[in-house]
N, C-alpha and C. Protein backbone atom coordinates (compact mmCIF):
# COMPACT_ATOMS: atom_id res chain seq x y z
N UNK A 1 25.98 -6.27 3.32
CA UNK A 1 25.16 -5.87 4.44
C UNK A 1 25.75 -6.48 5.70
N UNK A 2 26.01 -5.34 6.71
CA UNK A 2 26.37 -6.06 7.86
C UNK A 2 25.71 -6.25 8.96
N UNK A 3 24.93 -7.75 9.78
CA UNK A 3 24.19 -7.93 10.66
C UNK A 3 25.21 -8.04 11.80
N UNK A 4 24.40 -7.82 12.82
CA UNK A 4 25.02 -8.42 14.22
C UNK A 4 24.45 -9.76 14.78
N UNK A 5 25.41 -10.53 15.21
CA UNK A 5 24.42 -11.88 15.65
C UNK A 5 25.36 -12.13 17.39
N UNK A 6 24.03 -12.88 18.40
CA UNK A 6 23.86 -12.56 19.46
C UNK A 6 23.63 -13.98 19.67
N UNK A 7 24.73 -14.54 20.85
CA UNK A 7 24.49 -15.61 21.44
C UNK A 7 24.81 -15.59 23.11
N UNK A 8 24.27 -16.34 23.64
CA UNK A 8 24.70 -16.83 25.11
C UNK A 8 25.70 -18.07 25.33
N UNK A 9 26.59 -17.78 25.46
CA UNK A 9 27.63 -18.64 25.80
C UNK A 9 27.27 -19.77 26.76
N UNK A 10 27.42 -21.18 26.31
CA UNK A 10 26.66 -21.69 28.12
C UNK A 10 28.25 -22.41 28.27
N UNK A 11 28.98 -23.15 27.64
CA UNK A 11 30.33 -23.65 28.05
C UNK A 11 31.16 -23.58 27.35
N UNK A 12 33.01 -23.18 27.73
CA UNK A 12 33.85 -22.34 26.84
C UNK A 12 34.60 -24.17 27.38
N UNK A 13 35.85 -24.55 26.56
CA UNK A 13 36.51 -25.43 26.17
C UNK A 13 38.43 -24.98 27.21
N UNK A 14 39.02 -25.19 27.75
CA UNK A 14 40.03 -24.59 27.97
C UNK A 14 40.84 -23.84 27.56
N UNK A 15 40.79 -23.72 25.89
CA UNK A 15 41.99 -22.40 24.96
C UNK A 15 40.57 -21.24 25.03
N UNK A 16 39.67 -21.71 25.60
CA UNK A 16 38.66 -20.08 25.91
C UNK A 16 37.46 -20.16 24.59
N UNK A 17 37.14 -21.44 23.42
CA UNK A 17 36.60 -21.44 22.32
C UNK A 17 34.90 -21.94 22.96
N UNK A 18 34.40 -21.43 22.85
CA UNK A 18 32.83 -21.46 23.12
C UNK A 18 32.46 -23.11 22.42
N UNK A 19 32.10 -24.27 23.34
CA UNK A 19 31.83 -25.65 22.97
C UNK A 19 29.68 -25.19 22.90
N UNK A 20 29.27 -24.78 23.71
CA UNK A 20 27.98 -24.74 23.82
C UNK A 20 27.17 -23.32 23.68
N UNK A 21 26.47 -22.92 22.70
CA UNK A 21 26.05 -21.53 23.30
C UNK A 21 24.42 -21.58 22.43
N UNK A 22 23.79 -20.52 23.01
CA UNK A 22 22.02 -20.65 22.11
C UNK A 22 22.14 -19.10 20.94
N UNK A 23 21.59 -19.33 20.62
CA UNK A 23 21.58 -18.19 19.37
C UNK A 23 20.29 -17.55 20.01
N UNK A 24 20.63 -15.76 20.31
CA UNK A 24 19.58 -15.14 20.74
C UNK A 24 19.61 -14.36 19.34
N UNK A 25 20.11 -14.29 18.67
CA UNK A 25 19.06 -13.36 17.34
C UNK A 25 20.05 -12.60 16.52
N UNK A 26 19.53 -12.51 15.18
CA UNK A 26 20.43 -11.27 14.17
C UNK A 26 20.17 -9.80 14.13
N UNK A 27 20.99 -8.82 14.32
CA UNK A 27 20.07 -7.48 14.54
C UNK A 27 20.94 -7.01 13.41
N UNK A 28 20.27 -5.99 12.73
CA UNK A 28 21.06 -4.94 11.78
C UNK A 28 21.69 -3.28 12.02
N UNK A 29 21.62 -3.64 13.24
CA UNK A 29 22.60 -2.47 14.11
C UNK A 29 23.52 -2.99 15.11
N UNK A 30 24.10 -1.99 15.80
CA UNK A 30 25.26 -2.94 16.48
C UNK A 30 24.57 -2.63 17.71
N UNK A 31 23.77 -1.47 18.05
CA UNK A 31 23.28 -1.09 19.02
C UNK A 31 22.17 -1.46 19.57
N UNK A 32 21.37 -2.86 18.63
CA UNK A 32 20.17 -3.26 19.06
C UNK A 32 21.02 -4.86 19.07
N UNK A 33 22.16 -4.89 18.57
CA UNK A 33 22.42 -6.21 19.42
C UNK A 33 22.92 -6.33 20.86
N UNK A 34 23.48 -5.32 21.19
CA UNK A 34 24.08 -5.02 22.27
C UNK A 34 22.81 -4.68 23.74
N UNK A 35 21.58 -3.73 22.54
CA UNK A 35 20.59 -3.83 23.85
C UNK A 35 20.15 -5.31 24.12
N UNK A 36 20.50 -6.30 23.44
CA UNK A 36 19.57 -7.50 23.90
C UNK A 36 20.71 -8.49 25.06
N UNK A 37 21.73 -7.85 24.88
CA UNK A 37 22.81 -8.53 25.62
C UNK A 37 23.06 -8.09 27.07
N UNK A 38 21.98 -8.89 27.95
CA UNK A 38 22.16 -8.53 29.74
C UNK A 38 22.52 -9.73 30.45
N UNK A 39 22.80 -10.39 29.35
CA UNK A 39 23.54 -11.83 30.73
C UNK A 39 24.93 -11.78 30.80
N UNK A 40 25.75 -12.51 31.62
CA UNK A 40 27.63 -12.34 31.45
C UNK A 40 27.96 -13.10 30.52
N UNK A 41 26.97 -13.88 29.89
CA UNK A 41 27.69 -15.16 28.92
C UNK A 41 27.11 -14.72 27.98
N UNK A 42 26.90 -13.62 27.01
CA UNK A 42 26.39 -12.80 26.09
C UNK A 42 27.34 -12.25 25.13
N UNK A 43 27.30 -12.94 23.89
CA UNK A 43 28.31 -11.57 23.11
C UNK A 43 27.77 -11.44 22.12
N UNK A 44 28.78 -11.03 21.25
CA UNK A 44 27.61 -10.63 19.62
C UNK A 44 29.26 -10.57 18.76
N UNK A 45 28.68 -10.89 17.50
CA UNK A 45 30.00 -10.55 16.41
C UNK A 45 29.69 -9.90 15.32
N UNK A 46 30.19 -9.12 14.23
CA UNK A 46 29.36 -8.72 13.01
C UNK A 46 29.81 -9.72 12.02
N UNK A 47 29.05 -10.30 11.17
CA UNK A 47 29.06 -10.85 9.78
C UNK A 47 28.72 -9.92 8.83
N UNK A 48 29.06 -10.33 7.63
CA UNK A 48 28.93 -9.51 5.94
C UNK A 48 27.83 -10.51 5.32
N UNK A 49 26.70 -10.20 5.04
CA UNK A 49 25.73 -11.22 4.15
C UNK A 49 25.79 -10.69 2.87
N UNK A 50 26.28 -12.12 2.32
CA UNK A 50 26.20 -12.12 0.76
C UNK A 50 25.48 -11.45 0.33
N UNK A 51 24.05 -11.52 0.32
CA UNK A 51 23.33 -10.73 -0.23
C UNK A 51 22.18 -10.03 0.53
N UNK A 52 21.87 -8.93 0.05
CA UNK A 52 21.21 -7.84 0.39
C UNK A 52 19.70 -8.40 0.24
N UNK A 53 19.06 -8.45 1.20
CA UNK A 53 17.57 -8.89 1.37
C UNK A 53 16.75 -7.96 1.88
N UNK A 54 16.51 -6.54 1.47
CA UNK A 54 15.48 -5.73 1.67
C UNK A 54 13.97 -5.57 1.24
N UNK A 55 13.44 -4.49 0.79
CA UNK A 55 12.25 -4.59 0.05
C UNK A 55 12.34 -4.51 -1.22
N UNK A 56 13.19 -4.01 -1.97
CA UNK A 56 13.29 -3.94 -3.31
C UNK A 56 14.00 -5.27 -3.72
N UNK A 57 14.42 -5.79 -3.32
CA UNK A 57 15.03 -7.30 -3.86
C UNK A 57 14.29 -8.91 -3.28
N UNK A 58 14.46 -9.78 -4.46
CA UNK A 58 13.69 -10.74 -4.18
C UNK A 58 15.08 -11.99 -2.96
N UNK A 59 14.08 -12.48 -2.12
CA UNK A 59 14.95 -13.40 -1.89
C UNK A 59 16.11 -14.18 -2.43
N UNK A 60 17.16 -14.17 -1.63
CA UNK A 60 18.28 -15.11 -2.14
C UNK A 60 18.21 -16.49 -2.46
N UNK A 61 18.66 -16.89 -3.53
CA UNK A 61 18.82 -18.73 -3.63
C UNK A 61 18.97 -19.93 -2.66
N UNK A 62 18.24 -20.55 -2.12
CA UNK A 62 18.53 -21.24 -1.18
C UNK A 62 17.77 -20.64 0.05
N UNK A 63 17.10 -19.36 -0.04
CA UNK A 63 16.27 -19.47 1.05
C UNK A 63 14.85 -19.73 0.46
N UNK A 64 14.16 -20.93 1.89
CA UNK A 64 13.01 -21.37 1.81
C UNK A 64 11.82 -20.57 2.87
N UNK A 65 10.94 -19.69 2.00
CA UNK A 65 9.98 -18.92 2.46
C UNK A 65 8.41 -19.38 2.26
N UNK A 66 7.95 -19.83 3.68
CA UNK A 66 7.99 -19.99 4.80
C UNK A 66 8.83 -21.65 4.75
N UNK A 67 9.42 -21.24 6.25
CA UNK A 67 10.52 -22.37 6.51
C UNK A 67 9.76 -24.00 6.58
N UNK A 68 10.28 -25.19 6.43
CA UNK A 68 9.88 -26.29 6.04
C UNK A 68 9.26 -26.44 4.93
N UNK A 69 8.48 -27.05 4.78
CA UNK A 69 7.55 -27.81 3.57
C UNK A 69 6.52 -27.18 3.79
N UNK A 70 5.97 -25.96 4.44
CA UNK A 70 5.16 -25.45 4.34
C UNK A 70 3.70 -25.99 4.60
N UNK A 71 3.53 -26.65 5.66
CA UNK A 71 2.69 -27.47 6.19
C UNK A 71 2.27 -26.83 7.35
């Protein structure tokens, strides 16, 4: 499965490698990552996720649903 993930760049390093940036979000189109991208320090990349997390399949190993200790 391929997501798009969306960050804001806040400071790049001199060979141009991003030292600081915030994570604005994972989208599963390329076209709803791109609508969320209106600042100049905005990009997005695609990743491959191991595994497929829809409705017919149960969560993957290692994810904790709801996040923390559930408190």
């Amino acid at each position: 499965m391929k997501l798009w993930i969306v960050a804001q760049v806040k400071s790049v390093d001199a060979d141009g490698w991003a030292q600081d940036w915030d994570f604005a979000g994972a989208f599963t189109t390329e076209d709803k990552a791109r609508d969320v991208c209106t600042e100049p320090g905005d990009c997005m990349w695609p990743v491959e996720a191991d595994t497929f997390l829809g409705r017919d399949t149960l969560p993957a190993p290692g994810i904790t649903f709801p996040a923390g200790d559930g408190r």
